[in-house]
N, C-alpha and C. Protein backbone atom coordinates (compact mmCIF):
# COMPACT_ATOMS: atom_id res chain seq x y z
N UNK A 1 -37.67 55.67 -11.31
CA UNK A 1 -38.11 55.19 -12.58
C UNK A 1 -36.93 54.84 -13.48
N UNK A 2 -35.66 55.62 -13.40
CA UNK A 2 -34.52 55.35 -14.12
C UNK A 2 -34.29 54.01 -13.65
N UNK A 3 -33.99 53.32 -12.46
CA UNK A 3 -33.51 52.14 -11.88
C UNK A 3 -34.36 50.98 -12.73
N UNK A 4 -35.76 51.43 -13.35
CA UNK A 4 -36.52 50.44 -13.55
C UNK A 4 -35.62 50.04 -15.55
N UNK A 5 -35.65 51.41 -16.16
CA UNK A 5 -35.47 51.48 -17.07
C UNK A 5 -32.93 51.22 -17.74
N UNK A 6 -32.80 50.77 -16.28
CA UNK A 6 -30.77 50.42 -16.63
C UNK A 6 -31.14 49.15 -17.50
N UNK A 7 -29.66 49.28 -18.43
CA UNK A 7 -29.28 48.58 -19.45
C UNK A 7 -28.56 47.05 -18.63
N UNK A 8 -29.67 46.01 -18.87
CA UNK A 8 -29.26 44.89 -18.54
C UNK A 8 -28.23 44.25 -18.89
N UNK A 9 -27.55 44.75 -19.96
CA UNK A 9 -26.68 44.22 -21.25
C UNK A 9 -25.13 44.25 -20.44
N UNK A 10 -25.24 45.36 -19.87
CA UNK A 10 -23.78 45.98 -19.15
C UNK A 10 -23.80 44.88 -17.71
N UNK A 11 -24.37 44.43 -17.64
CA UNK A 11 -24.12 43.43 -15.92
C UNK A 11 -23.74 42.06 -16.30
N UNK A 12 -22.37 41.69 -15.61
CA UNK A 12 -21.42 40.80 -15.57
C UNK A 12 -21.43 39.44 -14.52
N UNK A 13 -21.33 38.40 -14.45
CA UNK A 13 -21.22 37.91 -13.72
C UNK A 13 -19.98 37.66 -13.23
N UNK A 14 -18.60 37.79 -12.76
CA UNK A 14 -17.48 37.50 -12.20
C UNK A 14 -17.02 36.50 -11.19
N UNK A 15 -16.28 36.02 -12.27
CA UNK A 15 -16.47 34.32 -11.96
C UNK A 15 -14.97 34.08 -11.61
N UNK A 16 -14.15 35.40 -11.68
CA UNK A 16 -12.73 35.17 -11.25
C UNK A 16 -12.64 34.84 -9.89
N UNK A 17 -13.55 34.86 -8.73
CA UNK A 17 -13.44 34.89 -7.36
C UNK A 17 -14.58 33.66 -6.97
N UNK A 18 -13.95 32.91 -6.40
CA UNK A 18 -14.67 31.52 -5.77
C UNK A 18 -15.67 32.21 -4.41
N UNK A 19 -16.47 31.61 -3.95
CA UNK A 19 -17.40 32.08 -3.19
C UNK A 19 -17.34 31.07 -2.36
N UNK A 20 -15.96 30.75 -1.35
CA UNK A 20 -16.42 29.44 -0.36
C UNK A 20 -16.72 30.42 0.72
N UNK A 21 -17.48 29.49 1.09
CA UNK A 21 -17.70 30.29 2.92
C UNK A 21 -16.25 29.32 3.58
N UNK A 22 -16.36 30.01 4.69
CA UNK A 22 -14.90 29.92 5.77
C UNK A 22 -14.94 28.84 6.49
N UNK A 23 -16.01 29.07 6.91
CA UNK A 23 -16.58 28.02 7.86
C UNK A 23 -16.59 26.39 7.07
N UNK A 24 -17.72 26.10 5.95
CA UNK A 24 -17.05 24.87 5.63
C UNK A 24 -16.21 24.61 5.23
N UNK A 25 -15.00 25.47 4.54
CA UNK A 25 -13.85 25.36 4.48
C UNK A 25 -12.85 24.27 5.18
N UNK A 26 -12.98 25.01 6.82
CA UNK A 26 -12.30 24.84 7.62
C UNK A 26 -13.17 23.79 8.11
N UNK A 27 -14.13 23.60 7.92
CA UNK A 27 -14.71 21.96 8.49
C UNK A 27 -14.43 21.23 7.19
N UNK A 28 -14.02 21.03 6.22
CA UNK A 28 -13.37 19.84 5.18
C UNK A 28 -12.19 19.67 5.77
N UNK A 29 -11.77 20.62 6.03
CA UNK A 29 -9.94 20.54 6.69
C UNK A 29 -9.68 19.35 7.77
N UNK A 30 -10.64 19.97 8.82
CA UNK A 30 -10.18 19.38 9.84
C UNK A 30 -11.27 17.88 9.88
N UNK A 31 -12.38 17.77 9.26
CA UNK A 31 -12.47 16.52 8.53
C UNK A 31 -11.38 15.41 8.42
N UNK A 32 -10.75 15.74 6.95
CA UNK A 32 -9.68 15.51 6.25
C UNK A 32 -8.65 14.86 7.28
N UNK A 33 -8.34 15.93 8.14
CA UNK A 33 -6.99 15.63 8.90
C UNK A 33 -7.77 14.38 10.17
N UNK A 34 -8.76 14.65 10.71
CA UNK A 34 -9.33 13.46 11.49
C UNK A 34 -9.31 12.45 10.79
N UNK A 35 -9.51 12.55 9.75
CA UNK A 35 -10.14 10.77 8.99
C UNK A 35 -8.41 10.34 8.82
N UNK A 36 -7.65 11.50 8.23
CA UNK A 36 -5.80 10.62 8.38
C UNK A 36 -5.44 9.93 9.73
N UNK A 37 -6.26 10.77 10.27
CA UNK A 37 -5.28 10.31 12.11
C UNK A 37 -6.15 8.74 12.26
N UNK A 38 -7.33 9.06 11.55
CA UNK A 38 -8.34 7.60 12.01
C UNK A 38 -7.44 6.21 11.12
N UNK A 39 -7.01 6.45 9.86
CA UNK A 39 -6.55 6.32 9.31
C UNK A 39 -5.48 5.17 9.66
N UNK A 40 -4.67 6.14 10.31
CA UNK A 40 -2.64 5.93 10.35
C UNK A 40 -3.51 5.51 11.70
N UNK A 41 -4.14 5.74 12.84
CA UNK A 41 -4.79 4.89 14.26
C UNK A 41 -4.80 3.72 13.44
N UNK A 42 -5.57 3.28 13.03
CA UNK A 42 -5.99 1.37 12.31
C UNK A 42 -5.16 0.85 11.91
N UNK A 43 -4.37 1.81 10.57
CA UNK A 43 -3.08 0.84 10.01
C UNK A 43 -1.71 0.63 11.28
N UNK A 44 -1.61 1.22 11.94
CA UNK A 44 -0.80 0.93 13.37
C UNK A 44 -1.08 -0.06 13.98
N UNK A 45 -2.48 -0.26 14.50
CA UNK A 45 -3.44 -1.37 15.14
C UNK A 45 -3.13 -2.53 14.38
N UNK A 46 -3.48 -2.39 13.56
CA UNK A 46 -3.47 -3.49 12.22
C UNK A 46 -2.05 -4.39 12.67
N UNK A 47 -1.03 -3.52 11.92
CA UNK A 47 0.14 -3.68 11.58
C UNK A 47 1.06 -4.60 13.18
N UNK A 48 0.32 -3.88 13.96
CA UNK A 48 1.35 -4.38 15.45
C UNK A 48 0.34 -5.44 16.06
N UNK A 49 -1.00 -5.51 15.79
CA UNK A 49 -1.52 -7.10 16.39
C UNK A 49 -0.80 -7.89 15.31
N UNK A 50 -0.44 -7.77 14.37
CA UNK A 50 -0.19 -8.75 13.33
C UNK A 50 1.52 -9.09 13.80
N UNK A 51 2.09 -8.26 14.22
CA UNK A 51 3.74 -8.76 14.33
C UNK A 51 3.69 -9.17 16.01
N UNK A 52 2.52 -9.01 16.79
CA UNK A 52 2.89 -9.71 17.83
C UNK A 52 1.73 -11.22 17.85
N UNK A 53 1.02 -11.13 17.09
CA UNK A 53 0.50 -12.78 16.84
C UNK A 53 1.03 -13.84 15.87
N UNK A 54 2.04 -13.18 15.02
CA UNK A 54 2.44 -14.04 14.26
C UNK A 54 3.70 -14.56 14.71
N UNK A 55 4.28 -15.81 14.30
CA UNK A 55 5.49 -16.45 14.94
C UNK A 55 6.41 -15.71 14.68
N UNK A 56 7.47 -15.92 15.10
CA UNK A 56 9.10 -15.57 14.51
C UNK A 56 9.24 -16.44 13.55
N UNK A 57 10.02 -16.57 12.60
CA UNK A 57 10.84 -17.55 11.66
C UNK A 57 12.18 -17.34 12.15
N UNK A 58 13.06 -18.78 12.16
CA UNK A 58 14.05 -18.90 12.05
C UNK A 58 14.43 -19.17 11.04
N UNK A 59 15.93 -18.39 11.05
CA UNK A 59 16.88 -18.16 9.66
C UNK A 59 17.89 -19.06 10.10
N UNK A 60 18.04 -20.15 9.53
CA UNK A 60 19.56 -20.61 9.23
C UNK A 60 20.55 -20.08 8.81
N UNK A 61 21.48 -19.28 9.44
CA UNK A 61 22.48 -17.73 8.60
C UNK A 61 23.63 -19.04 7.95
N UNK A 62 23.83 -20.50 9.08
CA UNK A 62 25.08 -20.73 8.22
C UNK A 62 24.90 -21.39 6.83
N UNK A 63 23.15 -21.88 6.36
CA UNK A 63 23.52 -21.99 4.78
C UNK A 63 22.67 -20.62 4.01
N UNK A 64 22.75 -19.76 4.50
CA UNK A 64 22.69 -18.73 3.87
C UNK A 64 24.01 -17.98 3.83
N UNK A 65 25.02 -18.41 4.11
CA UNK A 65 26.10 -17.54 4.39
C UNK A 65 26.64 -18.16 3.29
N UNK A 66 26.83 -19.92 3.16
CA UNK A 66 27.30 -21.13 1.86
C UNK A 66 26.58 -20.64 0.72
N UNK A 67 25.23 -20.50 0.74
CA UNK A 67 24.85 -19.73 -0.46
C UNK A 67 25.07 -18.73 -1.39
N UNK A 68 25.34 -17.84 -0.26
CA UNK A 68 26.22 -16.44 -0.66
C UNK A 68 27.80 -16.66 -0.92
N UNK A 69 28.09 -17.30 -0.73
CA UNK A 69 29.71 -18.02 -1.18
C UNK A 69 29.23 -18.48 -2.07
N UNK A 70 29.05 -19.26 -2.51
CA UNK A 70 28.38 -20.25 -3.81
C UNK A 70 28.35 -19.05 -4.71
N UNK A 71 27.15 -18.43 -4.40
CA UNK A 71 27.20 -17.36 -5.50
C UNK A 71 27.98 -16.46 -5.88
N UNK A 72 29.14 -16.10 -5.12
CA UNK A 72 30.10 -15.08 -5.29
C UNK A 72 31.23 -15.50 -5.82
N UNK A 73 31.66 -16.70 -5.71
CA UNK A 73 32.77 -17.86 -6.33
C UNK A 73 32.65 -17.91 -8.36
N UNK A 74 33.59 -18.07 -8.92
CA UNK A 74 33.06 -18.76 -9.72
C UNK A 74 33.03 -20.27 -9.77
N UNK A 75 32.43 -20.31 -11.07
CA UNK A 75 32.02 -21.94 -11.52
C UNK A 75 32.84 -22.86 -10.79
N UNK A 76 33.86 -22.95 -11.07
CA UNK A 76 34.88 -24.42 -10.61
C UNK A 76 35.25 -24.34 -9.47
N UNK A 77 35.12 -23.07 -8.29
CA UNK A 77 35.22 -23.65 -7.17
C UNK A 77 33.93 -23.72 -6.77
N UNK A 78 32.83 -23.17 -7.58
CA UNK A 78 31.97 -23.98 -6.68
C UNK A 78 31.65 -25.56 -6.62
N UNK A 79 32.41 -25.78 -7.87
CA UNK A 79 32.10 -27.75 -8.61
C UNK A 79 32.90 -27.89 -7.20
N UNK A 80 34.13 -27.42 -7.11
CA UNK A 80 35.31 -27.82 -5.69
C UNK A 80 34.72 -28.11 -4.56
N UNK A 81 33.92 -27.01 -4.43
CA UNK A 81 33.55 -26.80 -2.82
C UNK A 81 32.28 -28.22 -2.85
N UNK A 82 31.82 -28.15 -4.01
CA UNK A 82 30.65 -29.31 -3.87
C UNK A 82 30.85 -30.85 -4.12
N UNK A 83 32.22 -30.87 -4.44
CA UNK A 83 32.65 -32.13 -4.56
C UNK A 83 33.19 -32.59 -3.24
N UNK A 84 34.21 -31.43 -2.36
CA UNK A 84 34.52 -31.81 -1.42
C UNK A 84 33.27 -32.11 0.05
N UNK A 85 32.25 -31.04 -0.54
CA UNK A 85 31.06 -31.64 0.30
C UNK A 85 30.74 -32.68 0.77
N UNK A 86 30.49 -33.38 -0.90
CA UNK A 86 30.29 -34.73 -0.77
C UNK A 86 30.61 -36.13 -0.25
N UNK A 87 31.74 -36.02 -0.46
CA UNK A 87 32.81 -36.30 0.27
C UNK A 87 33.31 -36.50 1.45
N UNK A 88 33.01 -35.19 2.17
CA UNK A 88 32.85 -35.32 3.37
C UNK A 88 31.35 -35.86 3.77
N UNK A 89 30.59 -35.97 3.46
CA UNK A 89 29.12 -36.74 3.89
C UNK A 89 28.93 -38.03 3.39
């Protein structure tokens, strides 16, 4: 009869402690880590049909090399170098 008549007032709810279960826990986890691997699988796929269907480009290195001279010169030898260009063509 006492059990019927305890002070409701005194009961707490304690909310400092999370209540996950283990189990789905550890199934978000390994979720998680499957869907990365599915993930980084596609962008790989992706990434390597794309560099073996697409062409090569060729680089012309020797007027990229004149360019990079050009730019590293100052002003009046580059007027030099572009006069004598001309010149020669």
């Amino acid at each position: 009869m006492e059990a019927n008549k305890a002070d409701l007032s005194s009961l707490r709810i304690d909310r400092s402690k999370k209540n996950v279960n283990p189990e789905l826990k550890g199934r978000n986890v390994r979720f998680t880590i499957y869907t990365l691997i599915v993930i980084i699988i596609i962008a790989a796929l992706y990434f390597g049909w794309k560099n073996l269907t697409t062409p090569e480009v060729e680089v012309k290195l020797q007027r990229l090399f004149y360019n990079l001279m050009l730019k590293a010169m100052p002003y009046s030898l580059q007027a030099a170098m572009l006069l004598h260009k001309e010149k020669r063509q």
